[in-house]
N, C-alpha and C. Protein backbone atom coordinates (compact mmCIF):
# COMPACT_ATOMS: atom_id res chain seq x y z
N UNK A 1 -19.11 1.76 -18.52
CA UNK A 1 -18.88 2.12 -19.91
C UNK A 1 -18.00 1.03 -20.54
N UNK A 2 -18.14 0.38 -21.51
CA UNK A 2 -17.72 -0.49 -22.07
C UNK A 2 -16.56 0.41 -22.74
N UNK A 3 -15.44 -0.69 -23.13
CA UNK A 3 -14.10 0.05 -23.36
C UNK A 3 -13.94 -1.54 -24.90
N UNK A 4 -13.79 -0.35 -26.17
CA UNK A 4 -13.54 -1.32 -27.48
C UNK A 4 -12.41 -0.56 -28.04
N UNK A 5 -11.33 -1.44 -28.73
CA UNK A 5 -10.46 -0.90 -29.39
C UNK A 5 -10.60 -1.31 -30.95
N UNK A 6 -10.01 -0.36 -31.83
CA UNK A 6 -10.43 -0.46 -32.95
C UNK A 6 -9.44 -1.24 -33.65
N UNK A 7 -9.42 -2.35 -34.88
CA UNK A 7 -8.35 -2.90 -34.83
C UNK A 7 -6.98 -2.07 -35.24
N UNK A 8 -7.22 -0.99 -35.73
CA UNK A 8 -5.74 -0.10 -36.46
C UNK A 8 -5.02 -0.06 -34.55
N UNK A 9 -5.79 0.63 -33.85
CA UNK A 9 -5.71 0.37 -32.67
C UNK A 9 -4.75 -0.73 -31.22
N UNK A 10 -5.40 -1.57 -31.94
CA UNK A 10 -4.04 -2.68 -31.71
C UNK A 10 -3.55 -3.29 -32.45
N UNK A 11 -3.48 -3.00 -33.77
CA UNK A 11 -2.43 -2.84 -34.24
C UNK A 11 -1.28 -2.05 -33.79
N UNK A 12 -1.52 -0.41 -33.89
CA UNK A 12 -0.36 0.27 -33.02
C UNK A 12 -0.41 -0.25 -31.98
N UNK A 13 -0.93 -0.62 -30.75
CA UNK A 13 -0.41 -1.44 -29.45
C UNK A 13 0.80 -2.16 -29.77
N UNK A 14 0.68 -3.21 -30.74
CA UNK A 14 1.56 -4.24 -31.11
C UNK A 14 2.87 -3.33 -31.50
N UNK A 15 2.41 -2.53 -33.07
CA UNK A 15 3.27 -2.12 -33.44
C UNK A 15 4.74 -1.05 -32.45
N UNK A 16 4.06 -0.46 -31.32
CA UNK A 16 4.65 0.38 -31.01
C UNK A 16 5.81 -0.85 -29.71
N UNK A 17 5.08 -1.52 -28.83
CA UNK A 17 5.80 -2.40 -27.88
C UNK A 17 6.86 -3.25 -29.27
N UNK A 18 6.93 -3.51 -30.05
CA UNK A 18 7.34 -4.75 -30.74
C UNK A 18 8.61 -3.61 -31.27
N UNK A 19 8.35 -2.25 -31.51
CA UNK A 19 9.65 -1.18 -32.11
C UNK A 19 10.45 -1.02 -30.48
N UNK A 20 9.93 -1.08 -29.60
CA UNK A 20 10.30 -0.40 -27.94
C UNK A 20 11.13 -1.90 -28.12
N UNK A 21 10.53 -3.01 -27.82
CA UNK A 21 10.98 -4.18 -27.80
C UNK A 21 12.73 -4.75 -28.10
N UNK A 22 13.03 -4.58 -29.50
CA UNK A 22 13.80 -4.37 -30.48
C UNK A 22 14.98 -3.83 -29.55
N UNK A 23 14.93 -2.66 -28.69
CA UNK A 23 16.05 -2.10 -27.93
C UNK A 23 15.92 -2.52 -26.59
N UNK A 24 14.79 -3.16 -25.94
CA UNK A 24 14.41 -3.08 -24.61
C UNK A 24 13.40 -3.80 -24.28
N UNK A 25 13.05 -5.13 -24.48
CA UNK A 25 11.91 -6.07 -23.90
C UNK A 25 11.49 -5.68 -22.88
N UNK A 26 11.98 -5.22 -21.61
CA UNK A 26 11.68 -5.00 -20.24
C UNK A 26 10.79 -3.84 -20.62
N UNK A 27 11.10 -2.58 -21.29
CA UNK A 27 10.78 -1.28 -21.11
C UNK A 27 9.43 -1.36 -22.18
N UNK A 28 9.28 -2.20 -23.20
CA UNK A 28 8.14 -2.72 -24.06
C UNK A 28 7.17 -3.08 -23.43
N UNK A 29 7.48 -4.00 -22.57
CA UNK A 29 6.41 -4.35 -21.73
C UNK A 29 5.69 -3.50 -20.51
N UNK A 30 6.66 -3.13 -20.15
CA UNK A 30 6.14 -1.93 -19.02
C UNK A 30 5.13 -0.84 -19.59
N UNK A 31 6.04 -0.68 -20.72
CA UNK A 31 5.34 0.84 -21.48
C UNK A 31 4.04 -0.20 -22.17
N UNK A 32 4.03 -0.98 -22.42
CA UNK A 32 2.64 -1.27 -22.89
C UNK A 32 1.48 -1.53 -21.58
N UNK A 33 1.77 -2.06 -21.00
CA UNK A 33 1.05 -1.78 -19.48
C UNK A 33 0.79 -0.77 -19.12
N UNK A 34 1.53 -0.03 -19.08
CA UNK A 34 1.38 1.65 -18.75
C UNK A 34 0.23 1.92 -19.72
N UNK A 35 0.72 2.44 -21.01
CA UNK A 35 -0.50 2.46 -21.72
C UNK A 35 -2.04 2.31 -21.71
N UNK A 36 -2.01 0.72 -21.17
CA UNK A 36 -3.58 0.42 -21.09
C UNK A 36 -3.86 0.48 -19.72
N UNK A 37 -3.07 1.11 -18.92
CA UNK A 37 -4.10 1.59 -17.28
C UNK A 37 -4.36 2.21 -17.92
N UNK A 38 -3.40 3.42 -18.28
CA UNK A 38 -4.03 4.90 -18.59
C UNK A 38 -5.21 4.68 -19.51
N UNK A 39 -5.62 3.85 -20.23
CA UNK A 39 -6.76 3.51 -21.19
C UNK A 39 -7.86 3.21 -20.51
N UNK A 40 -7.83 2.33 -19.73
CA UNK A 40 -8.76 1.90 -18.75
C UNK A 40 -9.06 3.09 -17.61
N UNK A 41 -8.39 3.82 -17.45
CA UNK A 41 -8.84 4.93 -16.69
C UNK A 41 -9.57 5.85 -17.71
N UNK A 42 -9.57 6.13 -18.68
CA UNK A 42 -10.54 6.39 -19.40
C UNK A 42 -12.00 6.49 -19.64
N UNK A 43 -11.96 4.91 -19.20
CA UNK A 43 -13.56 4.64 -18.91
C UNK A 43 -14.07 5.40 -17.95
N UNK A 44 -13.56 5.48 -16.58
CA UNK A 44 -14.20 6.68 -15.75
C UNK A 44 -14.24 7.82 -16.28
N UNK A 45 -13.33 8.49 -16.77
CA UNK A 45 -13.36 10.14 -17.25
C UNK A 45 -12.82 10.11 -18.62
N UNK A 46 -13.77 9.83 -19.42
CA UNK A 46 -13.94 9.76 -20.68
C UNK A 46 -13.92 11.39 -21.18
N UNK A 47 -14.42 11.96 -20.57
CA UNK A 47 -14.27 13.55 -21.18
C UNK A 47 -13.27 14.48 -20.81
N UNK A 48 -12.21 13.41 -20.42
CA UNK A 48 -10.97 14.51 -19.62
C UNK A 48 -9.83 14.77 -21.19
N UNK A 49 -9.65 14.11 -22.39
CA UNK A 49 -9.14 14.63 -23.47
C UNK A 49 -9.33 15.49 -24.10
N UNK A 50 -8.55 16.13 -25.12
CA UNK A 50 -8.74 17.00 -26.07
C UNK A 50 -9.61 17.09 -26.86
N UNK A 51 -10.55 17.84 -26.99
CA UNK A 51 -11.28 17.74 -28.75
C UNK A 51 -10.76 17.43 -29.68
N UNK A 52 -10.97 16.71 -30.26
CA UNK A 52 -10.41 17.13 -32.08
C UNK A 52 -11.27 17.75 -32.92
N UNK A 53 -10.95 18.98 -33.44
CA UNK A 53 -11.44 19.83 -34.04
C UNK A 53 -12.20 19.34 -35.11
N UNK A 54 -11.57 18.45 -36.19
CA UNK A 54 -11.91 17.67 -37.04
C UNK A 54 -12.97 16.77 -37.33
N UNK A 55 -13.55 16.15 -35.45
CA UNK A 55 -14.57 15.54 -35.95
C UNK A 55 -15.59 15.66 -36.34
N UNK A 56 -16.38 14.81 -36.42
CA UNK A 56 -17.60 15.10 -37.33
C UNK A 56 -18.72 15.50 -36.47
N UNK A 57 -19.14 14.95 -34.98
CA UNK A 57 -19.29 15.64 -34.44
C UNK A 57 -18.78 16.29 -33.01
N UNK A 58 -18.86 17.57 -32.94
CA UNK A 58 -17.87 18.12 -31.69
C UNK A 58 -18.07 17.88 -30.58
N UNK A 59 -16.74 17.13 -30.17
CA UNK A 59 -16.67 16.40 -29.21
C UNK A 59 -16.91 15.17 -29.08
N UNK A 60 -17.18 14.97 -30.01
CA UNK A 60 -17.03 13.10 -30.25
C UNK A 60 -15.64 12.20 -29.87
N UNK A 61 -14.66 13.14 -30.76
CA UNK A 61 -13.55 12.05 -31.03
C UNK A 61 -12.72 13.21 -30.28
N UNK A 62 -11.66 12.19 -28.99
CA UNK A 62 -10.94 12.88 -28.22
C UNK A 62 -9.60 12.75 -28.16
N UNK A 63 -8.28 13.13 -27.76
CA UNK A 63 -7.18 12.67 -27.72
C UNK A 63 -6.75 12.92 -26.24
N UNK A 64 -6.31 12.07 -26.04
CA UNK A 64 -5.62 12.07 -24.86
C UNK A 64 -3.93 11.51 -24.67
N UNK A 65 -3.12 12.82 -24.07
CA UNK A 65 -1.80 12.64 -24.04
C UNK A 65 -1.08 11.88 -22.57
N UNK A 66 -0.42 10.90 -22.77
CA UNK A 66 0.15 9.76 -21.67
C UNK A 66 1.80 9.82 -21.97
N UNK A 67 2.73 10.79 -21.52
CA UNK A 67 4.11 10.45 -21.75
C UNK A 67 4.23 11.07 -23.19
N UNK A 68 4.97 10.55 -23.76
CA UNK A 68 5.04 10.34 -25.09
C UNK A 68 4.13 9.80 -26.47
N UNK A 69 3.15 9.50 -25.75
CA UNK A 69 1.30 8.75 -26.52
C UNK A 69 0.84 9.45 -26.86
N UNK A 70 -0.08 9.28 -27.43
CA UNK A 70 -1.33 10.37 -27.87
C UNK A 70 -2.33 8.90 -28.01
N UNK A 71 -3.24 9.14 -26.93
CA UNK A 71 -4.59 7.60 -27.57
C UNK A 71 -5.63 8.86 -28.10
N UNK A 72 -6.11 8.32 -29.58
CA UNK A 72 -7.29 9.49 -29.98
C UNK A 72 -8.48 7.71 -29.94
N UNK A 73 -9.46 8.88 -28.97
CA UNK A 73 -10.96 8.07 -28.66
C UNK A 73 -11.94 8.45 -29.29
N UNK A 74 -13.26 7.90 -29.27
CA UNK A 74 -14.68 8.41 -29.55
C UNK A 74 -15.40 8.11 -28.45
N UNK A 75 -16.10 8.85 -28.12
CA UNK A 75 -16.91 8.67 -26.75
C UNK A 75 -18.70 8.52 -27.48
N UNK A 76 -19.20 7.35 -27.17
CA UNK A 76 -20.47 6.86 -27.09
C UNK A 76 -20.99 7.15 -26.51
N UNK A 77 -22.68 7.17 -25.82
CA UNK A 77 -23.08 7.17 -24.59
C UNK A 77 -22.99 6.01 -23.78
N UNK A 78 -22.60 4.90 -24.12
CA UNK A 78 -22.32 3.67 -23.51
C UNK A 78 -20.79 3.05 -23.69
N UNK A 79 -20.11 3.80 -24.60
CA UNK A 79 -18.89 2.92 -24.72
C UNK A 79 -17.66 3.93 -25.54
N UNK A 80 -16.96 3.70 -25.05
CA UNK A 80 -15.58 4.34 -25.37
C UNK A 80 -14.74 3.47 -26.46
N UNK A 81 -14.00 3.79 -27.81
CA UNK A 81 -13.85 3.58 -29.06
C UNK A 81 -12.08 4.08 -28.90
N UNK A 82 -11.55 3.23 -28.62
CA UNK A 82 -10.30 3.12 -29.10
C UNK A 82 -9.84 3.37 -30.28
N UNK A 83 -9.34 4.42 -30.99
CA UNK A 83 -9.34 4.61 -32.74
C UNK A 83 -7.91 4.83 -33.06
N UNK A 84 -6.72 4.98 -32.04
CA UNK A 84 -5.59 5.01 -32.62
C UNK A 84 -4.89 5.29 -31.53
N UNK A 85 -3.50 4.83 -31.36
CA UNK A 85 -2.21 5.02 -30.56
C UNK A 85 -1.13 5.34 -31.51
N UNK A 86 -0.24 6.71 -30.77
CA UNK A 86 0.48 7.20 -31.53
C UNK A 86 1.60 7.33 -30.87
N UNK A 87 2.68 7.38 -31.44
CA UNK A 87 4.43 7.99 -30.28
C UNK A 87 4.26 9.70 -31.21
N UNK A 88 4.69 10.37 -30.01
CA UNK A 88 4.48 11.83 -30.58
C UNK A 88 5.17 12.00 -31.63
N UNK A 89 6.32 11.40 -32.03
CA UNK A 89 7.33 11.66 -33.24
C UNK A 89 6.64 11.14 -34.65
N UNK A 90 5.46 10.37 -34.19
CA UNK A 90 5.22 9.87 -36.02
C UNK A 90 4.17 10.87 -36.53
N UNK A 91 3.92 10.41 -37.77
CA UNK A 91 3.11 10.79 -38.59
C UNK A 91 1.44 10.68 -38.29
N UNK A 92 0.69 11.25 -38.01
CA UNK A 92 -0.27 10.73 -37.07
C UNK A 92 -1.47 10.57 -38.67
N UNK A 93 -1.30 10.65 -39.85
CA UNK A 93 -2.16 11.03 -41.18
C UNK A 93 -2.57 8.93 -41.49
């Protein structure tokens, strides 16, 4: 299964290591590593997230919680859609 991220996507990658960063280079980097195993494990069990109720169609677009993350996906029949990384405290709109 091919694994694509969307650019808002890494954007938050960036955005979130570069705020971690700011207090803690070491722990930025780790936690962004961390992050994308857990992403890459994805590709095997793509259907182990949450629904989102919202999408358009059910069961399309998934969230999955890592620590303090939330990655929300779309699952293809060939490829998995990176659509956003979140820290549980923000605004997710």
């Amino acid at each position: 299964m091919t694994l694509i991220y969307s650019a808002e996507a890494l954007e938050d990658l960036v955005r979130l290591r570069d705020f971690i960063a700011e207090h803690n280079p070491q722990a930025a980097t780790r936690i962004a590593q961390q992050l994308l195993q857990r992403i890459e494990h994805l590709r095997n069990f793509p259907m182990i997230g949450i629904n989102v109720t919202q999408a358009p169609v059910a069961g399309s677009v998934k969230d999955f919680v890592f620590g303090n993350y939330l990655v929300r996906y779309a699952v293809q029949p060939d490829s998995l859609c990176i659509l956003r990384i979140w820290h549980h405290l923000e605004n997710k709109e």
